[in-house]
Protein backbone atom coordinates (compact mmCIF):
# COMPACT_ATOMS: atom_id res chain seq x y z
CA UNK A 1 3.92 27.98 -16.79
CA UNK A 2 6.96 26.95 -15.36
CA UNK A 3 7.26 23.00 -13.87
CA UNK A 4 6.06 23.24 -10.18
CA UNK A 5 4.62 26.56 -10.44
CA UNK A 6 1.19 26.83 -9.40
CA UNK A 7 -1.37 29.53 -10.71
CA UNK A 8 -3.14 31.07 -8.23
CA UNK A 9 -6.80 29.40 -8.65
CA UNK A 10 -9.91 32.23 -8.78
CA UNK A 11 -13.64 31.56 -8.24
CA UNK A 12 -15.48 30.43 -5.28
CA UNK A 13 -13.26 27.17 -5.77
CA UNK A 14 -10.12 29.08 -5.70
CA UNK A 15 -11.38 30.51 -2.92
CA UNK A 16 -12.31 27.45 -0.97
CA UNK A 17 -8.78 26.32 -1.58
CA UNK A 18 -6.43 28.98 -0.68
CA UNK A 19 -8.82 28.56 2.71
CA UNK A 20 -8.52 24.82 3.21
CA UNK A 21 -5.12 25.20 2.36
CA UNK A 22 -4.48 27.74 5.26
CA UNK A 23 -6.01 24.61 7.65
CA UNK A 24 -3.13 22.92 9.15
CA UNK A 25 -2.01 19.31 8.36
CA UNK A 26 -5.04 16.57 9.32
CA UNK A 27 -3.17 15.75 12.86
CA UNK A 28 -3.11 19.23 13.67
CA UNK A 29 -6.27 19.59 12.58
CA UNK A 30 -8.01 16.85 14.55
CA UNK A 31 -5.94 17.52 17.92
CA UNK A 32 -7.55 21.36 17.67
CA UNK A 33 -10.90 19.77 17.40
CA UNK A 34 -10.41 17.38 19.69
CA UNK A 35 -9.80 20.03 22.25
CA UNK A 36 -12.97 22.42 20.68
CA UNK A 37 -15.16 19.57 21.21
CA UNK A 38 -13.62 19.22 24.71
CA UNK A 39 -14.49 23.04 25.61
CA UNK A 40 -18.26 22.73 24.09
CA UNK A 41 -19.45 19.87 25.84
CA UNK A 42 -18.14 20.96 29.43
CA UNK A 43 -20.10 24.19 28.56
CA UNK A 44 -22.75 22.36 27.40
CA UNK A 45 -22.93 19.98 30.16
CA UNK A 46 -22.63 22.73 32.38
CA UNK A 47 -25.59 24.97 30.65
CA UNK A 48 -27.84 21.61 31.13
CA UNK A 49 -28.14 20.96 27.07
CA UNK A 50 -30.05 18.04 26.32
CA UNK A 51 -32.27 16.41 23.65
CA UNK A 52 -35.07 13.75 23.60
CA UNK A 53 -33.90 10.21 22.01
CA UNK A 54 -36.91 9.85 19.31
CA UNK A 55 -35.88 6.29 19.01
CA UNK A 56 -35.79 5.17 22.86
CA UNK A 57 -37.33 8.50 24.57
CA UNK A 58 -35.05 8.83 26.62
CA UNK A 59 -33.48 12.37 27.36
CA UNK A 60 -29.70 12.75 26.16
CA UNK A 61 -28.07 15.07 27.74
CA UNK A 62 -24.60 16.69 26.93
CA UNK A 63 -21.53 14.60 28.39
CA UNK A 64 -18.50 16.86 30.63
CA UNK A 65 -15.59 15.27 29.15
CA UNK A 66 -13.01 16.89 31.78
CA UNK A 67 -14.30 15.02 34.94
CA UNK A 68 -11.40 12.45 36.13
CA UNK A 69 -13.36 9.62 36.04
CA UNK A 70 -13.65 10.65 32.24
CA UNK A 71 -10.01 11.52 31.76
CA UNK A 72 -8.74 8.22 33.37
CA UNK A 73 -11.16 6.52 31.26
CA UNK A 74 -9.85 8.24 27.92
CA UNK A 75 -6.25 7.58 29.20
CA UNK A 76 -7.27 3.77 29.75
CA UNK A 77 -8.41 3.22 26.92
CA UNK A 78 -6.69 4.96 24.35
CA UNK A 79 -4.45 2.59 22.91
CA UNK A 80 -7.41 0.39 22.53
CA UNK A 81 -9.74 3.09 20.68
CA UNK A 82 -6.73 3.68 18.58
CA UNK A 83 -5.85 0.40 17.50
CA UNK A 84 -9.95 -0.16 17.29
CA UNK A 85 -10.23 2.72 14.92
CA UNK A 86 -12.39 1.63 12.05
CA UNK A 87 -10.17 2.91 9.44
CA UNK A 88 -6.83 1.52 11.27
CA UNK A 89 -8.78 -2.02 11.48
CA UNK A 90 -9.29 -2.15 7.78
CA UNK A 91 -6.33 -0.38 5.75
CA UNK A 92 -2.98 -2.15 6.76
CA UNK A 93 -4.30 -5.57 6.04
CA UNK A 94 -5.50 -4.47 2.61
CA UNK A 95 -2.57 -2.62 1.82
CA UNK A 96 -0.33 -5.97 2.15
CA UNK A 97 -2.36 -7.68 -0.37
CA UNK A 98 -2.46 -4.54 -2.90
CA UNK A 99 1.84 -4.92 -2.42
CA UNK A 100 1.77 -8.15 -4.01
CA UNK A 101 -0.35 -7.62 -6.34
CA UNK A 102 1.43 -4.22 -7.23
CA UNK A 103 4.64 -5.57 -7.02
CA UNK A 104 4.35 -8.76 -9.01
CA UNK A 105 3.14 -6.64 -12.21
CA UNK A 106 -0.24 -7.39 -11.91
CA UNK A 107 -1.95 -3.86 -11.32
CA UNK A 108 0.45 -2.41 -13.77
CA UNK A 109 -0.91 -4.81 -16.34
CA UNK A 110 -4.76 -4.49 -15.62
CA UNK A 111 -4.02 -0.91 -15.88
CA UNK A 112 -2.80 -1.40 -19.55
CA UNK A 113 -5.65 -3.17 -20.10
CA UNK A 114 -7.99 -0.47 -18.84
CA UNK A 115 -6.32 2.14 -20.41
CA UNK A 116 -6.54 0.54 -23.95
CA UNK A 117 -10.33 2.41 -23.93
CA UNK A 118 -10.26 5.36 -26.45
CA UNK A 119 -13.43 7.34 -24.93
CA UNK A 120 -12.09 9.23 -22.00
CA UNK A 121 -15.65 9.43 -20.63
CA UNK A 122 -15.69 5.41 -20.65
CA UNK A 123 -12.94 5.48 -18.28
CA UNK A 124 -14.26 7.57 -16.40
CA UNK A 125 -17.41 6.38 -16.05
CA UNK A 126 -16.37 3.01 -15.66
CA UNK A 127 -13.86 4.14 -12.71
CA UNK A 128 -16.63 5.92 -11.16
CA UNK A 129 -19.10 2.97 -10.87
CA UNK A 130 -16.81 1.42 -9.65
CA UNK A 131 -16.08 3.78 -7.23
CA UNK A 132 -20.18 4.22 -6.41
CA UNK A 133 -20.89 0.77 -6.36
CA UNK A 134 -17.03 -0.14 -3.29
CA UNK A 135 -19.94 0.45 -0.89
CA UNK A 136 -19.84 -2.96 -1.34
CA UNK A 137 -16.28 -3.53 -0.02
CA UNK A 138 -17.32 -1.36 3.51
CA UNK A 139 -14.19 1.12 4.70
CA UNK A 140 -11.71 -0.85 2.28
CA UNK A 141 -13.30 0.91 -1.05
CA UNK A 142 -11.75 4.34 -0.05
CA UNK A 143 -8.31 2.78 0.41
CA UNK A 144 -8.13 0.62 -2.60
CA UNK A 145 -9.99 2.42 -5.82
CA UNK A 146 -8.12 5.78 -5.26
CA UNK A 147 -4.55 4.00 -5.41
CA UNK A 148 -6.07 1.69 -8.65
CA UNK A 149 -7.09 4.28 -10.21
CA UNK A 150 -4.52 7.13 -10.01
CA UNK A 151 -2.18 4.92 -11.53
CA UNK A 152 -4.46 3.84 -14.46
CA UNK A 153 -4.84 7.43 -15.53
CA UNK A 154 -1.09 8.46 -14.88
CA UNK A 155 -0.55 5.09 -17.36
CA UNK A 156 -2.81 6.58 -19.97
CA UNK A 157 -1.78 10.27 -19.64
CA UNK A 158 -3.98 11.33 -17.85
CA UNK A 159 -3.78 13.76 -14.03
CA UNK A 160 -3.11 11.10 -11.51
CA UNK A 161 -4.74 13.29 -8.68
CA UNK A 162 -8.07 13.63 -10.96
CA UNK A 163 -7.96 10.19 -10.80
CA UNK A 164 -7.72 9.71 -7.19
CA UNK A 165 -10.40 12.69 -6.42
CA UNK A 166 -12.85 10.59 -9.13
CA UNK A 167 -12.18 7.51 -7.13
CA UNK A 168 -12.60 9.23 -3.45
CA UNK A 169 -15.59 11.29 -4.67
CA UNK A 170 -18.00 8.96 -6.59
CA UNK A 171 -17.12 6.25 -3.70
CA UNK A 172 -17.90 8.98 -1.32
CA UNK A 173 -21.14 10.98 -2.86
CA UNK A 174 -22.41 7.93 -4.17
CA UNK A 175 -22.15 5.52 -1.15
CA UNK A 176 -25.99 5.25 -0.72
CA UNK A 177 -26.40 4.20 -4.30
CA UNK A 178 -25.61 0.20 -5.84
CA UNK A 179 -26.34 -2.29 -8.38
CA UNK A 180 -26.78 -4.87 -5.33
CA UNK A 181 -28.02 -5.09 -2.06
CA UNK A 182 -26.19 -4.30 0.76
CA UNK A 183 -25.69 -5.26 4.58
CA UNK A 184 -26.59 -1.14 5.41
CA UNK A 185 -30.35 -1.98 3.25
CA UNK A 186 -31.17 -4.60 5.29
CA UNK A 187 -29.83 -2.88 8.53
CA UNK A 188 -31.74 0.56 7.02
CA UNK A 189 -35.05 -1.85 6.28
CA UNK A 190 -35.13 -2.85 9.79
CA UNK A 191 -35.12 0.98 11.14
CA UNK A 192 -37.78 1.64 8.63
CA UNK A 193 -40.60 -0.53 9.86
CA UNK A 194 -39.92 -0.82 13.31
CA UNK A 195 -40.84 3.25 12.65
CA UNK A 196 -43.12 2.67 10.25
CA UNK A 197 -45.30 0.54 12.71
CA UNK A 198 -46.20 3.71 14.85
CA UNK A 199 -48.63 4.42 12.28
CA UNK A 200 -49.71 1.18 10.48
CA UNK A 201 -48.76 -2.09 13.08
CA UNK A 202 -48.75 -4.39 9.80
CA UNK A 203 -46.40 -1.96 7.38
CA UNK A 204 -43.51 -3.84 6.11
CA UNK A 205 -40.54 -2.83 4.68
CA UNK A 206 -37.99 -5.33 2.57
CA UNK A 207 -34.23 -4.69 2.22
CA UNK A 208 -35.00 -4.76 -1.70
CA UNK A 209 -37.61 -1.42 -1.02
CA UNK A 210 -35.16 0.85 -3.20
CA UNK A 211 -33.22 -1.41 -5.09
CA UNK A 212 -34.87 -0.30 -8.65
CA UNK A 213 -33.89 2.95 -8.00
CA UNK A 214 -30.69 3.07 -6.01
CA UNK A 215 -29.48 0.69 -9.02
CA UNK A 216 -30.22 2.95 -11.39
CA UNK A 217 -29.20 5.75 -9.35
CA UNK A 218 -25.78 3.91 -9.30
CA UNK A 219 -25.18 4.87 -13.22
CA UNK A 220 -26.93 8.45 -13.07
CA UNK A 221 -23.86 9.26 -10.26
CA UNK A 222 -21.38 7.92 -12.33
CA UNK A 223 -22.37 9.88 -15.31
CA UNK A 224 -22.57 12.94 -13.07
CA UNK A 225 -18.54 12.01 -11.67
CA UNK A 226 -17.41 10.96 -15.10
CA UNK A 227 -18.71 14.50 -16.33
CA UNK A 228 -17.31 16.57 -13.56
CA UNK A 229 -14.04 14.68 -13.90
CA UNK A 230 -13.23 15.72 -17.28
CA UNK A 231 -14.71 19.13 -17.74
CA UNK A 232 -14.31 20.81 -14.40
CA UNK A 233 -11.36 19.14 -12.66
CA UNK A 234 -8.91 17.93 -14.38
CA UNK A 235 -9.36 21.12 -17.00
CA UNK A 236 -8.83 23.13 -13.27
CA UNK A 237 -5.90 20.98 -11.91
CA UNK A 238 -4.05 21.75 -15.76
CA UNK A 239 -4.65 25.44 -15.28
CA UNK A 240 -3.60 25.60 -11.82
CA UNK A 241 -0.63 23.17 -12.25
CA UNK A 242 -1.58 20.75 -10.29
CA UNK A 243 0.26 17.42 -10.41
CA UNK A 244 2.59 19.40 -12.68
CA UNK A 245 5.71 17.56 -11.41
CA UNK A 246 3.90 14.55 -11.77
CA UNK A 247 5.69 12.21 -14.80
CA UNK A 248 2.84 12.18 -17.08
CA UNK A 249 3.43 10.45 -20.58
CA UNK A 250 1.29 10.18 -23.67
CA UNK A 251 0.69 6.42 -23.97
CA UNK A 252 0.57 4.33 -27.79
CA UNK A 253 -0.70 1.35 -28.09
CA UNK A 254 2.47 -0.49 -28.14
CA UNK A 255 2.88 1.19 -24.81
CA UNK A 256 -0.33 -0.95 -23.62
CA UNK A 257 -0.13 -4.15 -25.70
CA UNK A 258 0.01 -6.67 -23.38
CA UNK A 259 2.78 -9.45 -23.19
CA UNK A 260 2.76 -12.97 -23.89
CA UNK A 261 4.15 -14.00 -20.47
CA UNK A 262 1.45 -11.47 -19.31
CA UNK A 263 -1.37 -12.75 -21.10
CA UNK A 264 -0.71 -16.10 -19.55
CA UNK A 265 -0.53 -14.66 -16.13
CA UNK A 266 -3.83 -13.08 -16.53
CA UNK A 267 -4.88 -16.34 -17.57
CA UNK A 268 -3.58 -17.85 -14.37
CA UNK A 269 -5.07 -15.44 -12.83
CA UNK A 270 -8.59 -15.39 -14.35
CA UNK A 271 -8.42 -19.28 -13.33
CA UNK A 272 -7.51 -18.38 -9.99
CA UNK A 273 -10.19 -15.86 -9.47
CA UNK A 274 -13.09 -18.97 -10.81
CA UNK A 275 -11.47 -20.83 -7.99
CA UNK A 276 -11.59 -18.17 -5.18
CA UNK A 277 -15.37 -17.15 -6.22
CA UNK A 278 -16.04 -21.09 -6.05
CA UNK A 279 -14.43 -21.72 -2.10
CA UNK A 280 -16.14 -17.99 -1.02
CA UNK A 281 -19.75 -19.62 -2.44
CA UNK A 282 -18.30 -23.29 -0.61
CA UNK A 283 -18.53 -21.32 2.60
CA UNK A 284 -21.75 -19.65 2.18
CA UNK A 285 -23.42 -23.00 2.63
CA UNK A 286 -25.03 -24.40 5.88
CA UNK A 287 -22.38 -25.25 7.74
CA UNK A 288 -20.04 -23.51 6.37
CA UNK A 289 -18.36 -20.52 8.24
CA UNK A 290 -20.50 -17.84 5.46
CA UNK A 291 -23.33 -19.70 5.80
CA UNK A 292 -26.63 -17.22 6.75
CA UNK A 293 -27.47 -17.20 10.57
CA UNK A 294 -30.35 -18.38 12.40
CA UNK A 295 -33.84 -16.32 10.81
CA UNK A 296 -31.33 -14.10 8.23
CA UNK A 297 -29.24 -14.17 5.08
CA UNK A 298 -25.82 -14.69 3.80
CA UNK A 299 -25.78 -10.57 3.34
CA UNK A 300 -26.58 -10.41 7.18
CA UNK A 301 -24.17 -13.16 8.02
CA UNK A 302 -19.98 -13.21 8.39
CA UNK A 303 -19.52 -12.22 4.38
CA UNK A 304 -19.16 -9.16 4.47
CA UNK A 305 -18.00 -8.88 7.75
CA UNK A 306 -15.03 -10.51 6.44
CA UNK A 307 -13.96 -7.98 3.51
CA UNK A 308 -10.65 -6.32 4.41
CA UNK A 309 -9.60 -10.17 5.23
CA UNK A 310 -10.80 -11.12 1.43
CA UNK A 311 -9.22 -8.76 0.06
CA UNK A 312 -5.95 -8.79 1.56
CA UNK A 313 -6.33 -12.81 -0.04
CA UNK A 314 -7.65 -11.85 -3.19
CA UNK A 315 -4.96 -9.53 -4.33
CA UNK A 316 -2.21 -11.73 -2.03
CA UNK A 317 -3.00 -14.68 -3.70
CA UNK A 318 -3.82 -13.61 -7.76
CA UNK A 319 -0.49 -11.28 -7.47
CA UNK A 320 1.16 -14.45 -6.38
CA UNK A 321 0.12 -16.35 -9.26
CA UNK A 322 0.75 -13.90 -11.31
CA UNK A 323 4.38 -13.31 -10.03
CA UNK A 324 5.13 -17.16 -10.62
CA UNK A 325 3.90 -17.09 -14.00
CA UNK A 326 5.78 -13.78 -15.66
CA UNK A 327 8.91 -14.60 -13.31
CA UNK A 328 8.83 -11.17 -11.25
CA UNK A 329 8.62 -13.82 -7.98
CA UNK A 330 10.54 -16.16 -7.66
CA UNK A 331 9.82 -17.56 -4.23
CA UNK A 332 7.66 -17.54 -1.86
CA UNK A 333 10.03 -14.96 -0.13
CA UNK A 334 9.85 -12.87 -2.84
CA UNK A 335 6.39 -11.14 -1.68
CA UNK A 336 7.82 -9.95 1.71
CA UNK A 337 9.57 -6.84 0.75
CA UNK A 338 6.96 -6.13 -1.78
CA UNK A 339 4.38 -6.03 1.21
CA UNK A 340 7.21 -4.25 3.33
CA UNK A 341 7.34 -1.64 0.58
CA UNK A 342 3.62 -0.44 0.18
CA UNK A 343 3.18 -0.91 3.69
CA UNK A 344 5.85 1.95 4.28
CA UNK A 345 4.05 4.54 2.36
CA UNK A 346 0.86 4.59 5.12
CA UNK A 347 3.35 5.61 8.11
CA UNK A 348 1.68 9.46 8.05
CA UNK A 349 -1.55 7.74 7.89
CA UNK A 350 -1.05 6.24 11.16
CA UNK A 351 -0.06 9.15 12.90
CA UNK A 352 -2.95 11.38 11.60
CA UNK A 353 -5.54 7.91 12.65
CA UNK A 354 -3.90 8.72 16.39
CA UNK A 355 -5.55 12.06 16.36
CA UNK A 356 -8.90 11.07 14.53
CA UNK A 357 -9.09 8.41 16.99
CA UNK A 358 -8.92 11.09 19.75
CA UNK A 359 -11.14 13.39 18.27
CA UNK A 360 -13.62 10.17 17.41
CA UNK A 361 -13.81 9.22 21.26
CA UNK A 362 -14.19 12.57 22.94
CA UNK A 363 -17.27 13.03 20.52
CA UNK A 364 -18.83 10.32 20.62
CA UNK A 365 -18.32 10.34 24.49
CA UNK A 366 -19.53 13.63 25.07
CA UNK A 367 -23.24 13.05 23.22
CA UNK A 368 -22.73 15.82 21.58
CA UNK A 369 -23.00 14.23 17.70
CA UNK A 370 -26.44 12.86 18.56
CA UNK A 371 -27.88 15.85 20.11
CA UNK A 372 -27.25 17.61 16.82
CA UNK A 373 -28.74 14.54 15.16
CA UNK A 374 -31.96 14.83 17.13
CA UNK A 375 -31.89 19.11 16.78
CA UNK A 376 -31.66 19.05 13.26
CA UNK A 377 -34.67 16.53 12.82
CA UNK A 378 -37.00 18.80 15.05
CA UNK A 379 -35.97 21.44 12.67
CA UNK A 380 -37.50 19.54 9.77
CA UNK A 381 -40.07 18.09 11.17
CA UNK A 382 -41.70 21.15 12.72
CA UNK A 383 -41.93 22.64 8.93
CA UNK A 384 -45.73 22.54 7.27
CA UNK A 385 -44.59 22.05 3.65
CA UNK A 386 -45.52 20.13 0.54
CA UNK A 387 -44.50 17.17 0.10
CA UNK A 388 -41.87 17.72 -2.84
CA UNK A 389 -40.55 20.24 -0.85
CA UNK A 390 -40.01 18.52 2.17
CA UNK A 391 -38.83 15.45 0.99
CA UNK A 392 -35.59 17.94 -0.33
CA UNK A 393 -35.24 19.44 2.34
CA UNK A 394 -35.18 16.20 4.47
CA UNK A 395 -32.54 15.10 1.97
CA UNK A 396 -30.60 18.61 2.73
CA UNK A 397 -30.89 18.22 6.55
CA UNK A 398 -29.77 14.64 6.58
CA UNK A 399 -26.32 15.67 4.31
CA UNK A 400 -25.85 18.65 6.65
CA UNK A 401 -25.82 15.96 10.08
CA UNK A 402 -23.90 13.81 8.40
CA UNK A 403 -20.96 16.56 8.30
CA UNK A 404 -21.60 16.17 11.69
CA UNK A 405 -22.61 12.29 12.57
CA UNK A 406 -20.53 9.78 10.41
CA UNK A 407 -22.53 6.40 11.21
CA UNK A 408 -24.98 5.87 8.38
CA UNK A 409 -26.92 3.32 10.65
CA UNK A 410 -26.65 5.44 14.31
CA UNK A 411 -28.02 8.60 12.08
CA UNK A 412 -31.12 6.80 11.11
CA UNK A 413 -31.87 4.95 14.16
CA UNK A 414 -31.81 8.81 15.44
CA UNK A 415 -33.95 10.08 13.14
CA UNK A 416 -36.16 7.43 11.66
CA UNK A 417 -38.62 7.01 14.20
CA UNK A 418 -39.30 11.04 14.16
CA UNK A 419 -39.17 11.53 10.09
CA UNK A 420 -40.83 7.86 8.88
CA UNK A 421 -43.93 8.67 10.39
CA UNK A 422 -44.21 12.53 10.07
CA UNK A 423 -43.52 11.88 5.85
CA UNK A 424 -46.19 8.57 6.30
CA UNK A 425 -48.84 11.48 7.42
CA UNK A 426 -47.71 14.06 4.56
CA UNK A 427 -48.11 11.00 1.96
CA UNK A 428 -44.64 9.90 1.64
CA UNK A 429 -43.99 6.16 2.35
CA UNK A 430 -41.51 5.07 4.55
CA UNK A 431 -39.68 3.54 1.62
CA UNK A 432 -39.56 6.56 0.22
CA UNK A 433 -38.18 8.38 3.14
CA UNK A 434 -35.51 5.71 3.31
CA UNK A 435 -34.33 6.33 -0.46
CA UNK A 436 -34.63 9.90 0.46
CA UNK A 437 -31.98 9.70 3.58
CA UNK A 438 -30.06 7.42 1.44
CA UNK A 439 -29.02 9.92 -0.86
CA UNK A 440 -28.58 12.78 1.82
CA UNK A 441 -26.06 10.42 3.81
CA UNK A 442 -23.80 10.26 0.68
CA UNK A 443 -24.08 14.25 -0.46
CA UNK A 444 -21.23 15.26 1.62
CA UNK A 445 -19.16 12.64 2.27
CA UNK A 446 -16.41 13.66 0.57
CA UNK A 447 -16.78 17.45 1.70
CA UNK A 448 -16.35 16.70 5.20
CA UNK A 449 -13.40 17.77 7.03
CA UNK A 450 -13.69 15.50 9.71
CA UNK A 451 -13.98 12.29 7.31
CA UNK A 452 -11.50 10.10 8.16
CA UNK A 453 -10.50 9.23 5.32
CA UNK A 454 -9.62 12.50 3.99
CA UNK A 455 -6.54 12.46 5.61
CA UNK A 456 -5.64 9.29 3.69
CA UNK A 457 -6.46 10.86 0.91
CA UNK A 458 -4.43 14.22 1.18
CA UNK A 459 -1.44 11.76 2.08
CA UNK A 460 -1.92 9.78 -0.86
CA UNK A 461 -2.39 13.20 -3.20
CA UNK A 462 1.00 14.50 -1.58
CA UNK A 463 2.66 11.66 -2.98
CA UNK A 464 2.31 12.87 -6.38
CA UNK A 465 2.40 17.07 -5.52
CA UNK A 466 3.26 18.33 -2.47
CA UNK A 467 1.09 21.46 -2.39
CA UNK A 468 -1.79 19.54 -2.73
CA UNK A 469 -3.28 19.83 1.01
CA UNK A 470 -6.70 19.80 2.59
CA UNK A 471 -8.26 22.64 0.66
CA UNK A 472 -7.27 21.40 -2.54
CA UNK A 473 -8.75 18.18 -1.69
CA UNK A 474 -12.15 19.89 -0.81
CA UNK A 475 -11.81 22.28 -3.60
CA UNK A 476 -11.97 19.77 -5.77
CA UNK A 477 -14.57 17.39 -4.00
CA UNK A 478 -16.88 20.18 -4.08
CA UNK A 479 -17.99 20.00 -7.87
CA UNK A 480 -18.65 16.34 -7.12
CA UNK A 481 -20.51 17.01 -4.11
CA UNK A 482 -22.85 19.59 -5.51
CA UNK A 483 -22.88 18.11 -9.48
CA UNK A 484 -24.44 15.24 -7.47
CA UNK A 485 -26.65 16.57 -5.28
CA UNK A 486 -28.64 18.88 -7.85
CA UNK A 487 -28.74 15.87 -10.51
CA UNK A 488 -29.40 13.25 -7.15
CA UNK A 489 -32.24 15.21 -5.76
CA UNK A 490 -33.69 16.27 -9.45
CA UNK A 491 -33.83 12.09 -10.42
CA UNK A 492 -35.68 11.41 -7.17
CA UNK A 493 -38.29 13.99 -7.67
CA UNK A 494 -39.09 13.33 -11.36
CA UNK A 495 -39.13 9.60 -10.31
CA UNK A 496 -41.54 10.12 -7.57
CA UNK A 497 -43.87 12.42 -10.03
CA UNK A 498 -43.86 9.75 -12.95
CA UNK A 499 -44.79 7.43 -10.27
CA UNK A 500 -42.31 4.16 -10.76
CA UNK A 501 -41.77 1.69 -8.30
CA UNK A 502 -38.56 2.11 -6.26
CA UNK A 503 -38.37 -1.05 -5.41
CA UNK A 504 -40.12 -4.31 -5.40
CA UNK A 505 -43.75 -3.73 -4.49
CA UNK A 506 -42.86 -0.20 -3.30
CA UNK A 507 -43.66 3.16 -4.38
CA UNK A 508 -42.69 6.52 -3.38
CA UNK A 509 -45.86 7.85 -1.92
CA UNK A 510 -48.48 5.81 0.19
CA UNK A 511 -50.88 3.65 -1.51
């Protein structure tokens, strides 16, 4: 095959492909829904469609988008919902830190050190853990780990754009699983009991409730993205020619012996990172600006509120060090044009995050997300089915709204007070309902179209091939996607049959 020719791909993912492909560039795309979205809810609104908030019961009825009170408000305020975008509010500060850092040498160098593995599946699982477990890191893990970790597999040979799709996909099908516990848990725990109490006043649930199995969970996803990584996609992306004009080189281990002046820059930097983990635990105390509010915890407090702003120091500050120890900075100067540079590269972003943002607003505005929310839990909960069964199916209905409904939190507060108690009555605990939505809210993630962080990713894929659009993308998120969901849904049932807690001093079915 010649360089830059592309074989035509075959299969159902071929097929899904040449289809994405056909779907115009992510602005297009989103200004054509935004005005789809537009049409259905005046219809809608027109036709009376309405739904009954399970949560609040009160009736929500479809929103007419097109009155001029409506209009001028979406006129008003657009700049603001732009600017407000959650993706917009999160990615440029990051992306300064990562220039430093990627500038001074010091990603290129933690690269060689990751690279030195021999297993490919180590590096691949290790990658995707890390990918499942930048839940952690809120909107910034599906801006940093792709860019980390393209470049550590085009350093050791390896398909840059399998390395992005590995980081994008286990961050995105994984997202309900971790090895720690999470703001969303607690948030999640919350929704859970106040539902839960419906049937049993006294039922408690604790933001720990699925921690034993969402942290195991976190390695059986990995395994699953680490697999599907090296024998589906990246054998698919070299038969297609994917990433064929890409500059990939076989790397020796002279190529990834690291440096004196390096070593002692990691050293600085290893230093530095003791002393940034010792001020962040500083301000966690009472007091402090961390410290845990009035009747909650550090997790529920400004923390993790505050990640794109950590990071954005984190990498500033250790790719400083760095600089000043291996000479590539000089001054303090020195850093500007390396932030100027990677800061360039997200200019298409921006202008696709105008559209999203428009698209984001109108459907939100119009209502019509959580009517769909509320239709597709009547669905499930009108079935008479065994528990096993419904329990997958409530995992299945949950990853088909969230194509739809984006807000982990807003999805359950929608459904939680409908399904908790309905699965409480058929023997399924509410903590195991909540482990059970948890892994439907991840499934399709990356298989969305209207994920806003797709079009980051297809920009960032582009950068290394050019024919590598929104089909592509989904062509190859869709091995993840379903890999994970028939291993996902398989781990929770045999889990629930052998009966282990999935958490502390909870179980999957009612005592």
């Amino acid at each position: 095959m010649e360089k830059g020719e592309t074989k035509k791909s075959s299969g159902l993912l071929g097929w899904v492909e040449r289809a994405g492909n056909k779907i115009p560039h992510p602005f297009i795309l989103f200004l054509w829904l935004f005005i789809i979205v537009t049409v259905i809810a005046f219809i809608c609104a027109k036709a009376g469609v309405s739904a009954v908030n399970p949560t609040t019961g009160e009736e929500v009825s479809a929103v007419n988008v097109l009155t001029s009170q409506s209009i001028g408000t979406f006129l008003q305020t657009l700049s603001n919902k732009f600017l407000n975008f959650a993706p917009m509010m999160c990615v440029p500060l990051c992306v300064l830190g990562i220039g430093v850092a990627h500038g001074s040498g010091l990603i290129d160098v933690s690269m060689k050190l990751s690279g030195a593995a021999k297993s490919r599946f180590m590096l691949s699982f290790i990658c995707a853990l890390i990918g499942v477990c930048a839940n952690l890191l809120g909107d910034a893990g599906y801006l940093i780990l792709p860019m980390i970790v393209a470049m550590l597999y085009q350093s050791t040979g390896r398909n840059p754009l399998a390395g992005v799709m590995l980081a994008y996909c286990s961050n995105c099908a994984g997202y309900g699983a971790n090895l720690l516990i999470s703001t969303g848990d607690n948030v999640l725990a919350g929704l859970s009991e106040a539902a839960a109490k419906l049937i049993d006043p006294s039922y408690t649930v604790t933001p720990t409730c699925g921690w034993f199995f969402m942290a195991t969970s976190s390695f059986i996803v990995a395994a699953v993205c680490a697999f599907v990584s090296i024998k589906i996609v990246e054998p698919r992306m070299k038969r297609n020619g994917i990433g064929q004009d890409v500059k990939i080189v076989d790397v020796s281990l002279e190529d990834i012996k690291v440096k004196p002046e390096e070593k002692k820059g990691l050293k600085a930097v290893g230093i530095t990172l003791l002393v940034c983990v010792a001020i962040m635990v500083l301000m966690c105390q009472k007091g402090m600006p961390w410290a845990a509010p009035e009747g909650g915890t550090v997790v529920t407090g400004l923390m993790l509120k505050s990640v794109p702003t950590i990071i954005f120091i984190l990498f500033f500050v250790c790719g400083y060090v760095y600089g000043k120890c291996t000479g590539t900075i000089k001054k303090f100067g020195d850093t500007i044009p390396m932030m100027t540079k990677e800061f360039s590269t997200l200019s298409g972003y921006f202008v696709t995050m105008l559209a999203a943002s428009m698209f984001n607003t109108v459907f939100s505005d119009s209502k019509l997300g959580t009517i769909i929310a509320i239709k597709g839990g009547e669905i499930l909960n009108n079935a008479n089915m065994a528990p096993a069964l419904i329990i997958v199916l409530f995992v299945i209905v949950c990853a088909i709204i969230n194509i739809f409904m984006g807000s982990a939190t807003a999805k359950y507060a929608l459904i939680a007070s409908t399904f908790v108690p309905m699965l409480m009555m058929a023997g399924i605990s509410p903590e195991g309902t909540q482990v059970a939505y948890r892994i439907g809210d991840s499934l399709t993630n990356c298989i969305t179209p209207c994920f806003p962080y797709l079009a980051f990713i297809i920009d960032y894929c582009q950068r290394y091939d050019k024919r590598a659009g929104t089909g592509t993308v989904l062509a190859y998120a869709l091995p993840y996607s379903g890999c994970v969901a028939l291993v996902w849904i398989a781990f929770l049932l045999i889990w629930a049959l052998i009966g282990i807690p999935i958490g502390p001093g909870a179980s999957f079915y009612m005592p």
